[in-house]
C-alpha atoms as a PDB file:
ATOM      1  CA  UNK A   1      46.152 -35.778  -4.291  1.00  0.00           C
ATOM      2  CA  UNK A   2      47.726 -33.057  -6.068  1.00  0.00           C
ATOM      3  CA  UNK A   3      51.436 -31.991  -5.346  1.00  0.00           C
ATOM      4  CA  UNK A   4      51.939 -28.216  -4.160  1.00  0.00           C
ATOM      5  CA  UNK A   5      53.798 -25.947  -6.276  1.00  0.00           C
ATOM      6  CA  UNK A   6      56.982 -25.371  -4.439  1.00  0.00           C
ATOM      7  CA  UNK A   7      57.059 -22.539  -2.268  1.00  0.00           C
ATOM      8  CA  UNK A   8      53.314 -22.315  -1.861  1.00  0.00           C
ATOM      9  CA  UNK A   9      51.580 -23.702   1.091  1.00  0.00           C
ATOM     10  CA  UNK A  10      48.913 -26.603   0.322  1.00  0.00           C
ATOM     11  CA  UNK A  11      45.337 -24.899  -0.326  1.00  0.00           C
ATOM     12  CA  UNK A  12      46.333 -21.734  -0.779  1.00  0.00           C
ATOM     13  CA  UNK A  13      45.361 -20.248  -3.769  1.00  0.00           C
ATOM     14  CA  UNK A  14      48.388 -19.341  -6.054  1.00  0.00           C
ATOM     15  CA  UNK A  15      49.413 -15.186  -5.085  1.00  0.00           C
ATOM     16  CA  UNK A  16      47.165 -15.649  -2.314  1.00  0.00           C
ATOM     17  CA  UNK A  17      48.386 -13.744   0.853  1.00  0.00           C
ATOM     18  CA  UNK A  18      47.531 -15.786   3.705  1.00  0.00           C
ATOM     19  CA  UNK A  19      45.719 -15.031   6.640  1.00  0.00           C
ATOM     20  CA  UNK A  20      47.669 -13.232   9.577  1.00  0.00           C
ATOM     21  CA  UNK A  21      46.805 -15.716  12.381  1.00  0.00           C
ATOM     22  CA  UNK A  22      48.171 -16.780  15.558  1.00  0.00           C
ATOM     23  CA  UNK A  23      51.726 -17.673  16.099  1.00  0.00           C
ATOM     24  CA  UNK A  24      51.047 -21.195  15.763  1.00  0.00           C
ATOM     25  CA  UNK A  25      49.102 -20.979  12.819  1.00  0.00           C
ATOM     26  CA  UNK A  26      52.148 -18.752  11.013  1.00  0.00           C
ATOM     27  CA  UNK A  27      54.482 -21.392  12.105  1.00  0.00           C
ATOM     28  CA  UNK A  28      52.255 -24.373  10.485  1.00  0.00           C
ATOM     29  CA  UNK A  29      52.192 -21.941   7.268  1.00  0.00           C
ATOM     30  CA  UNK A  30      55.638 -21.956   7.396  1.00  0.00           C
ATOM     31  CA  UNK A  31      56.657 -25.355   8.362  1.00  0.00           C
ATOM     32  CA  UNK A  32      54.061 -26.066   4.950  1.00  0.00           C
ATOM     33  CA  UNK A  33      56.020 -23.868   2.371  1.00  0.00           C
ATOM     34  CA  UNK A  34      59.378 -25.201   3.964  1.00  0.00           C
ATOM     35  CA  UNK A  35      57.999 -28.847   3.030  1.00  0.00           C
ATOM     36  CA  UNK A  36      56.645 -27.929  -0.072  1.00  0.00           C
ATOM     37  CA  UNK A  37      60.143 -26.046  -1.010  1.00  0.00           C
ATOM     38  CA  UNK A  38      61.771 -29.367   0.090  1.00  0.00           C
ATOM     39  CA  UNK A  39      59.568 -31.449  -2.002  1.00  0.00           C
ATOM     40  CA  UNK A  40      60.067 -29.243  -4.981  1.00  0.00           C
ATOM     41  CA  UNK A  41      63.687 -29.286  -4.930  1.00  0.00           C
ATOM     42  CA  UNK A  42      63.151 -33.393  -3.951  1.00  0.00           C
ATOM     43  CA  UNK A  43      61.097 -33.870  -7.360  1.00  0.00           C
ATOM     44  CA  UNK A  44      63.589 -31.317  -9.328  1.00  0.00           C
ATOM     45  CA  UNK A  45      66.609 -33.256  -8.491  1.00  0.00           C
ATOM     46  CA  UNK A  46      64.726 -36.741  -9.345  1.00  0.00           C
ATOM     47  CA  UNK A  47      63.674 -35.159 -12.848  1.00  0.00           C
ATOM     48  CA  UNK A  48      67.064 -33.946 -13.622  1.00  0.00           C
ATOM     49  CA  UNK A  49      68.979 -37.513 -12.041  1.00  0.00           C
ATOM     50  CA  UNK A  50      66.482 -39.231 -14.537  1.00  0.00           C
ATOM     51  CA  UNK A  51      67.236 -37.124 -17.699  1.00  0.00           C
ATOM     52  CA  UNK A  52      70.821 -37.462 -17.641  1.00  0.00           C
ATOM     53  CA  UNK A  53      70.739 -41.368 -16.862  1.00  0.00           C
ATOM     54  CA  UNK A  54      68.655 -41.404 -19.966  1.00  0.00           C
ATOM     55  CA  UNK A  55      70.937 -38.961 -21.543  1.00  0.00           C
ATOM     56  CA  UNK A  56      73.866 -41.560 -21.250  1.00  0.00           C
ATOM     57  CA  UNK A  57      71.790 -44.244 -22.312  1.00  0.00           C
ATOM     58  CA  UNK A  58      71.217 -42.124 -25.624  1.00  0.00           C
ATOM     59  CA  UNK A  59      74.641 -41.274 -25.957  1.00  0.00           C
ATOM     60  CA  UNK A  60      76.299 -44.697 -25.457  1.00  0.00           C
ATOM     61  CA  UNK A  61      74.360 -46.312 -28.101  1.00  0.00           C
ATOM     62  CA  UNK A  62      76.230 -43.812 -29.929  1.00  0.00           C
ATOM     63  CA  UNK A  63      79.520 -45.225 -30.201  1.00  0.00           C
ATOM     64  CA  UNK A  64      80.915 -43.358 -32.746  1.00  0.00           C
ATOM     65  CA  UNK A  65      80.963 -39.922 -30.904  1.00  0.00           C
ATOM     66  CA  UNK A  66      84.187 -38.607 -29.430  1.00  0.00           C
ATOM     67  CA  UNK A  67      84.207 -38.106 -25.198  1.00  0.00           C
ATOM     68  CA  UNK A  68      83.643 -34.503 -26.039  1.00  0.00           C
ATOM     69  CA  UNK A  69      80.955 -35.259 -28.520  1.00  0.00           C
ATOM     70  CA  UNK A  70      79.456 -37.325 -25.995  1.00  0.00           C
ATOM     71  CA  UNK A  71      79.422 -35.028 -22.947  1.00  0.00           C
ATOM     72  CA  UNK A  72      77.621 -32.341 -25.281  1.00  0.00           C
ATOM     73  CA  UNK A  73      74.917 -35.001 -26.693  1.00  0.00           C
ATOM     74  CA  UNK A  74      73.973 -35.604 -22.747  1.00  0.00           C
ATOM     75  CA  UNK A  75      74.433 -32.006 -21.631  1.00  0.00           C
ATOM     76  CA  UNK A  76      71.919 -31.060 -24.396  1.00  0.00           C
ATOM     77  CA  UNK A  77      69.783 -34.019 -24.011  1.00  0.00           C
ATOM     78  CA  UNK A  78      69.544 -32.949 -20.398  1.00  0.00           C
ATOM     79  CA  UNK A  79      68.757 -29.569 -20.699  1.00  0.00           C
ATOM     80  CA  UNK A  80      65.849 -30.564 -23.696  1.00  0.00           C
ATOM     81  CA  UNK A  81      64.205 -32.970 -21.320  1.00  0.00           C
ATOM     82  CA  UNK A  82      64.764 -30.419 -18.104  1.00  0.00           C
ATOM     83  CA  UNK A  83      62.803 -27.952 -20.727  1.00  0.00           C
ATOM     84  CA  UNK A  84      60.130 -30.336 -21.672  1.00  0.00           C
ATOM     85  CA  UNK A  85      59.387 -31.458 -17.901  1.00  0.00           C
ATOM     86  CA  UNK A  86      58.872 -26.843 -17.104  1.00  0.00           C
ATOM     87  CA  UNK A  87      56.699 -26.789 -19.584  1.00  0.00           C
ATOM     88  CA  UNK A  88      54.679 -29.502 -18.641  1.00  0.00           C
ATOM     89  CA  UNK A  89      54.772 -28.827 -15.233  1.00  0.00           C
ATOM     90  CA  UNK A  90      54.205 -25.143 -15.534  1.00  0.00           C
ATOM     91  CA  UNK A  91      51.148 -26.032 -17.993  1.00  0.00           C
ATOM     92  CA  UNK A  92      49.353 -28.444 -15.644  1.00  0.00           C
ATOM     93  CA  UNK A  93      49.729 -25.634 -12.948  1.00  0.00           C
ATOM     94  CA  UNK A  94      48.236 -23.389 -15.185  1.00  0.00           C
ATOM     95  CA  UNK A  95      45.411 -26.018 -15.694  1.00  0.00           C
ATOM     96  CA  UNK A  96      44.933 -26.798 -12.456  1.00  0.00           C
ATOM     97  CA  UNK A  97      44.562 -22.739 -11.574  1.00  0.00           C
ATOM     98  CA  UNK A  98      42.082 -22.570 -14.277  1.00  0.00           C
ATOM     99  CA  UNK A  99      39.945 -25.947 -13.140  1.00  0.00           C
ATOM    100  CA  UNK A 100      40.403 -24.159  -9.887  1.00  0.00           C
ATOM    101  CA  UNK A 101      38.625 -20.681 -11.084  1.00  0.00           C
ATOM    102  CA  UNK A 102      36.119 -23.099 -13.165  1.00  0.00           C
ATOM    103  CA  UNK A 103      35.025 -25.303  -9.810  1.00  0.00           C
ATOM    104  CA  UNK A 104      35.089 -21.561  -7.377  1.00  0.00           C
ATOM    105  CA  UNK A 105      32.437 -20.433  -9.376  1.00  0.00           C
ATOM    106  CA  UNK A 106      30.346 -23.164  -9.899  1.00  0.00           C
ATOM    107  CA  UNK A 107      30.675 -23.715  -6.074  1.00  0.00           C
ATOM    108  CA  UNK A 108      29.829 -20.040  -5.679  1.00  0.00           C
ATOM    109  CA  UNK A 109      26.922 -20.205  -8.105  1.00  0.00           C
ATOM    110  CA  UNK A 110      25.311 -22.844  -7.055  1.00  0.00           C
ATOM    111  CA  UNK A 111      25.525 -22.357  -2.929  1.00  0.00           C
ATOM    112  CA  UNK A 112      24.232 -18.889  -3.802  1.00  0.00           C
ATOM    113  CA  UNK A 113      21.067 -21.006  -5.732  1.00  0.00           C
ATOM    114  CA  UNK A 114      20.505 -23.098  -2.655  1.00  0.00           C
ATOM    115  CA  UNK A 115      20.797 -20.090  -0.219  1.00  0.00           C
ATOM    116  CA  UNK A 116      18.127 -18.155  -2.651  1.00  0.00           C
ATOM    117  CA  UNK A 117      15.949 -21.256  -2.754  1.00  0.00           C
ATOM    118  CA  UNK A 118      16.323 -22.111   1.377  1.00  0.00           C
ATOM    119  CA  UNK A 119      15.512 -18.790   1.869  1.00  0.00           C
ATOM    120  CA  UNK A 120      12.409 -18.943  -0.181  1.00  0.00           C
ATOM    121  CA  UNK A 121      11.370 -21.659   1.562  1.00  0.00           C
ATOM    122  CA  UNK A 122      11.917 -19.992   4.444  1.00  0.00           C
ATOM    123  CA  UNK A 123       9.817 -17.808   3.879  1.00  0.00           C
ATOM    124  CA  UNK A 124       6.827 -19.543   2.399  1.00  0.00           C
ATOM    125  CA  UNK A 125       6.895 -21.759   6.287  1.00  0.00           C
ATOM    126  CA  UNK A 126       6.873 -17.761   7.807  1.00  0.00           C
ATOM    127  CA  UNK A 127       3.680 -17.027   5.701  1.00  0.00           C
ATOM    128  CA  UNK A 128       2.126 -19.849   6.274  1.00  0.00           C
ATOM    129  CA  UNK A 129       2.656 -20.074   9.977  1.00  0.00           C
ATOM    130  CA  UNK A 130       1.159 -16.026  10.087  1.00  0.00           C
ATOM    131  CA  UNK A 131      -1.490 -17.462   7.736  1.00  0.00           C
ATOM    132  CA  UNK A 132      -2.250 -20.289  10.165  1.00  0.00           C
ATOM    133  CA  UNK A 133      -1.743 -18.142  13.458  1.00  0.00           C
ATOM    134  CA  UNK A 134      -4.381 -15.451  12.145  1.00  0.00           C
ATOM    135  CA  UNK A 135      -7.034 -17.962  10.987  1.00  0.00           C
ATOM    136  CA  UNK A 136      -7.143 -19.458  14.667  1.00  0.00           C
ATOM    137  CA  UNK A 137      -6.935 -16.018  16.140  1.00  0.00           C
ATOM    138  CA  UNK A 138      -9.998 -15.135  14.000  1.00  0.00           C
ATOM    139  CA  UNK A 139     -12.206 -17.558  15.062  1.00  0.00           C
END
């Protein structure tokens, strides 16, 4: 299952204002974001814990850098990798909005095909019954 972006409650369409409900369902909106906020800043802390542990691991088999040098090579290190991950987080949201937009309108398309062709059919049984209820009338 996909994670939420932070700060946006799960199924709702990114800059989607969501529907003014009852109290409860406000609450359970905001109980969601607060969660998904949490998460967020859960994952973010995990991503940034795991680039500078493999920041020092870079650095130390540097030996010949100074403590100075050193502390610079894992600041920078950190803030590369910290980069990398926003950019590949921020592009798979942008996928995902797009594969979202792709599947809406095939969903849209083809539920307006079946509703054209249900109705059809519809409407062939309503001819056909006032076919068969004037025939027996007529005789």
């Amino acid at each position: 299952m996909p994670r939420p972006v932070p700060g946006q409650v799960p199924g709702q369409v990114p800059g989607q204002v969501p529907d003014q409900g009852t109290d409860e369902t406000v609450a359970e909106a905001e109980s969601a974001r607060g969660i998904a906020q949490l998460e967020g800043y859960l994952l973010s802390r995990t991503h940034r814990q795991n680039a500078h542990a493999e920041a020092e691991a870079f650095a130390d088999r540097l030996p010949w850098l100074t403590p100075a040098q050193h502390e610079d090579v894992v600041r920078l290190y950190t803030a590369d990798r910290m980069a990398l991950t926003r950019r590949v987080l921020e592009a798979t949201v942008e996928r995902c909005g797009e594969l979202r937009r792709e599947y809406t309108a095939r969903y849209e398309e083809l539920r307006s095909r079946l509703l054209r062709k249900v109705t059809v059919m519809l409407l062939a049984s309503l001819a056909t019954s006032i076919t068969a209820l004037v025939l027996s009338l007529h005789r």
